[in-house]
C-alpha atoms as a PDB file:
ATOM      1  CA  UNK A   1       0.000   0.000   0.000  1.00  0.00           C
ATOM      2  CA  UNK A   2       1.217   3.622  -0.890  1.00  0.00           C
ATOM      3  CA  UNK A   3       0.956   6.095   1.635  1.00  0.00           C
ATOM      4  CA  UNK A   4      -1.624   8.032   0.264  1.00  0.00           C
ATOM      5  CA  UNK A   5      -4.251   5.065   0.338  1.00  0.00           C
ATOM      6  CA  UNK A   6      -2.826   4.723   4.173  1.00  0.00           C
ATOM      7  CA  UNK A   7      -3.770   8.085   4.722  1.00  0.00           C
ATOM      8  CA  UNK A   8      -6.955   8.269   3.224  1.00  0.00           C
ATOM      9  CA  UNK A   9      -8.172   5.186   4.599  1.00  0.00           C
ATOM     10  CA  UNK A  10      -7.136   6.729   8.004  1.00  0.00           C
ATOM     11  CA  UNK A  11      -9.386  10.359   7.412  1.00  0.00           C
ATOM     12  CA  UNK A  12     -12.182   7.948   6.328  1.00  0.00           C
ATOM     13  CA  UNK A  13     -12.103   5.876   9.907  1.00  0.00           C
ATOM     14  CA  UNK A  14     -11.549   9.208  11.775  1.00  0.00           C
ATOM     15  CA  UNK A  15     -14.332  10.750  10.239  1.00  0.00           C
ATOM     16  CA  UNK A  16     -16.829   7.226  10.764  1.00  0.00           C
ATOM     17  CA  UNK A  17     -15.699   7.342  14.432  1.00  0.00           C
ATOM     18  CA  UNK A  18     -16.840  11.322  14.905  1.00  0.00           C
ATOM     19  CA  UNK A  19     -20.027  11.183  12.999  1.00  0.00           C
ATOM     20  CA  UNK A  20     -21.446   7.851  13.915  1.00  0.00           C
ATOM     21  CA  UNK A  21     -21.778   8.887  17.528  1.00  0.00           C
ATOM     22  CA  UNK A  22     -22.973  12.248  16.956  1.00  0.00           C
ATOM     23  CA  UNK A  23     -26.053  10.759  14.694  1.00  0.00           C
ATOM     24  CA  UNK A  24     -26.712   8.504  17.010  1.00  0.00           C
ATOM     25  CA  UNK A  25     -26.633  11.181  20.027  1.00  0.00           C
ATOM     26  CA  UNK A  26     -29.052  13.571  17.663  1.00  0.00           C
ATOM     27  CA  UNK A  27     -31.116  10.865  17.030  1.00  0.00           C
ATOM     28  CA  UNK A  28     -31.780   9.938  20.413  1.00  0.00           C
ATOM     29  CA  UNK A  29     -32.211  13.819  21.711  1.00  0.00           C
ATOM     30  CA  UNK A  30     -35.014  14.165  18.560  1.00  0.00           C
ATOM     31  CA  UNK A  31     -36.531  11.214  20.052  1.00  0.00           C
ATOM     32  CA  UNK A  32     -36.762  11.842  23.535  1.00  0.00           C
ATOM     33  CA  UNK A  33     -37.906  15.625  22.584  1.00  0.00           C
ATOM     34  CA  UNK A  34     -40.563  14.317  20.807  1.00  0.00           C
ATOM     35  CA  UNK A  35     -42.342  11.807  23.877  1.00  0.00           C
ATOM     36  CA  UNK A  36     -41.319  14.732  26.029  1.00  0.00           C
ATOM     37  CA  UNK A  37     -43.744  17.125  23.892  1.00  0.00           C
ATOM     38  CA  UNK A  38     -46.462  14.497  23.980  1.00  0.00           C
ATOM     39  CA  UNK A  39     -46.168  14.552  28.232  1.00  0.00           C
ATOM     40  CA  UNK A  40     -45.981  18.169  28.246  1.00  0.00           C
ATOM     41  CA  UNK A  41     -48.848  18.273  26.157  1.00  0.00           C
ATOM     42  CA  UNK A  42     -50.484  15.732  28.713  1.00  0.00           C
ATOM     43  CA  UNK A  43     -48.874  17.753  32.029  1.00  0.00           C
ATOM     44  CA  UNK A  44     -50.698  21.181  30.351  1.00  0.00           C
ATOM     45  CA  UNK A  45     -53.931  19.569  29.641  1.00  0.00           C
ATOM     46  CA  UNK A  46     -54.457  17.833  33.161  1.00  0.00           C
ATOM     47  CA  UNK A  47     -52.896  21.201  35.085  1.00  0.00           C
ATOM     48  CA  UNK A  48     -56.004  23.275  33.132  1.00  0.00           C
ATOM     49  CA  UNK A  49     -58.740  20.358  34.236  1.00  0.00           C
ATOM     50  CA  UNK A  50     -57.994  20.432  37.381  1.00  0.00           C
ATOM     51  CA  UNK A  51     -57.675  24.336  37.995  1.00  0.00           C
ATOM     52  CA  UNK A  52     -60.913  24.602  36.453  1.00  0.00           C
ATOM     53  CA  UNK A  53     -62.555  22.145  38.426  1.00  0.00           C
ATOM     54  CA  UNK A  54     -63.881  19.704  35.852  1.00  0.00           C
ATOM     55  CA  UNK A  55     -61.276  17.065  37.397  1.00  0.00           C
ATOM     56  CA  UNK A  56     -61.381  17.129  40.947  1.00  0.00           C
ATOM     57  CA  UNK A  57     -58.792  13.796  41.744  1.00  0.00           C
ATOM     58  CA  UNK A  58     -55.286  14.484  41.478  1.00  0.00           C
ATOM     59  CA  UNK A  59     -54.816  11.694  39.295  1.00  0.00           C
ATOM     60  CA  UNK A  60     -56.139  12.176  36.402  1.00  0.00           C
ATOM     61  CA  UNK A  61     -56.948   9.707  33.257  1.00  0.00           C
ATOM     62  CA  UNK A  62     -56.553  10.347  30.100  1.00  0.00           C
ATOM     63  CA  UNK A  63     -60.129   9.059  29.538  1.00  0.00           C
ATOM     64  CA  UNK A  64     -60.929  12.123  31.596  1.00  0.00           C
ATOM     65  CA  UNK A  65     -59.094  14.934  29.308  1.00  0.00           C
ATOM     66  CA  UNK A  66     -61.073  13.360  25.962  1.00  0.00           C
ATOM     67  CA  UNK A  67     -64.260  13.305  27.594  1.00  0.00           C
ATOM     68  CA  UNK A  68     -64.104  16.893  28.749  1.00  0.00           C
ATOM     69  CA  UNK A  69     -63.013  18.138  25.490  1.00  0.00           C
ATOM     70  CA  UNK A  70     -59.508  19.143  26.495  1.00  0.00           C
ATOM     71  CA  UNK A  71     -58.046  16.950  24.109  1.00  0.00           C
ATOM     72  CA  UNK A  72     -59.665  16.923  20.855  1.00  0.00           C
ATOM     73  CA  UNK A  73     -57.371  14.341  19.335  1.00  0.00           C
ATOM     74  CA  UNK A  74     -55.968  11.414  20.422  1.00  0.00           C
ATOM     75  CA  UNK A  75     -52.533  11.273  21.670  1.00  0.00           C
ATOM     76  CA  UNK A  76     -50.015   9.075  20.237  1.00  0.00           C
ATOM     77  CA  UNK A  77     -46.703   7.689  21.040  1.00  0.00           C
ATOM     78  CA  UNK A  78     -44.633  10.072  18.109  1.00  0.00           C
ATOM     79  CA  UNK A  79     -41.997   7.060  17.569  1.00  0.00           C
ATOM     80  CA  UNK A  80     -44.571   4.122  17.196  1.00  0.00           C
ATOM     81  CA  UNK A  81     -47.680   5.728  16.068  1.00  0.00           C
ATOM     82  CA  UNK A  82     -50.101   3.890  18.455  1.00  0.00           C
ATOM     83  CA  UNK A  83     -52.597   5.631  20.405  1.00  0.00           C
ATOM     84  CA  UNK A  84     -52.251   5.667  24.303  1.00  0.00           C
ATOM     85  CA  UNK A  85     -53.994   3.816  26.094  1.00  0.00           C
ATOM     86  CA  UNK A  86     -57.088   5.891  27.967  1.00  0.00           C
ATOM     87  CA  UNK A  87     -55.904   4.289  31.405  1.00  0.00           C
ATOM     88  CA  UNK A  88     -52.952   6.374  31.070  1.00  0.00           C
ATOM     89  CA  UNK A  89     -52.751   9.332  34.296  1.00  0.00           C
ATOM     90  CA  UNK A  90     -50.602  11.434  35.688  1.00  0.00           C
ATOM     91  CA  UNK A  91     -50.828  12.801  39.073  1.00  0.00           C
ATOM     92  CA  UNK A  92     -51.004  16.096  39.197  1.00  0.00           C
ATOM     93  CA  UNK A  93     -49.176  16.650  43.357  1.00  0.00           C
ATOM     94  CA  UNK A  94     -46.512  15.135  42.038  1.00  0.00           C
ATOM     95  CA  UNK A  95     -46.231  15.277  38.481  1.00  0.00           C
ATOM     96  CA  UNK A  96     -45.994  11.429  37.546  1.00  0.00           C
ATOM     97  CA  UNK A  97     -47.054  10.690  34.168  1.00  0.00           C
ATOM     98  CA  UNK A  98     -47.685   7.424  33.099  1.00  0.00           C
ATOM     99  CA  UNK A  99     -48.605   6.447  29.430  1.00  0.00           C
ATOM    100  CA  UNK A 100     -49.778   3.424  28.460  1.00  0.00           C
ATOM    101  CA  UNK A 101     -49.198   2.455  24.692  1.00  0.00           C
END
């Protein structure tokens, strides 16, 4: 082998080992910012039931937020694309969410 295949072969390893990782570490971030969205979506939704009185438990169901119109569309797990279950709650004291796929 020349030299110049040596070194090119060596920039094209470098370069693998620096962007594999960092696609993978994007990838993941997108991915966890997306389910986070969903929960914040979920947090939001439950905070404004129960400050308005329509849910008076402090855990609330997601069966709850659909049949009091605060969610008009069914929420979905953003990676898999299946609906959560409506047994999925959260408690609003102490901010536990819990969704069910």
């Amino acid at each position: 082998m020349n030299n110049k295949r040596v070194i090119m072969v060596t920039l094209i390893i470098i370069l693998g080992m620096i962007l594999f990782p960092t696609i993978y570490k994007i990838y993941k971030e997108n991915n966890n910012n997306k389910i986070k969205v969903v929960e914040e979506e979920f947090l939001y939704q439950a905070t404004n039931c129960y400050n308005k009185g329509d849910c008076l438990n402090n855990i609330i169901y997601l069966k709850d937020l659909y049949d009091y119109k605060y969610l008009k569309e069914k929420l979905s797990n953003p990676l898999t694309k299946k609906y959560y279950d409506e047994k999925s709650f959260i408690n609003i004291e102490t901010k536990e969410i819990k969704l069910i796929s």
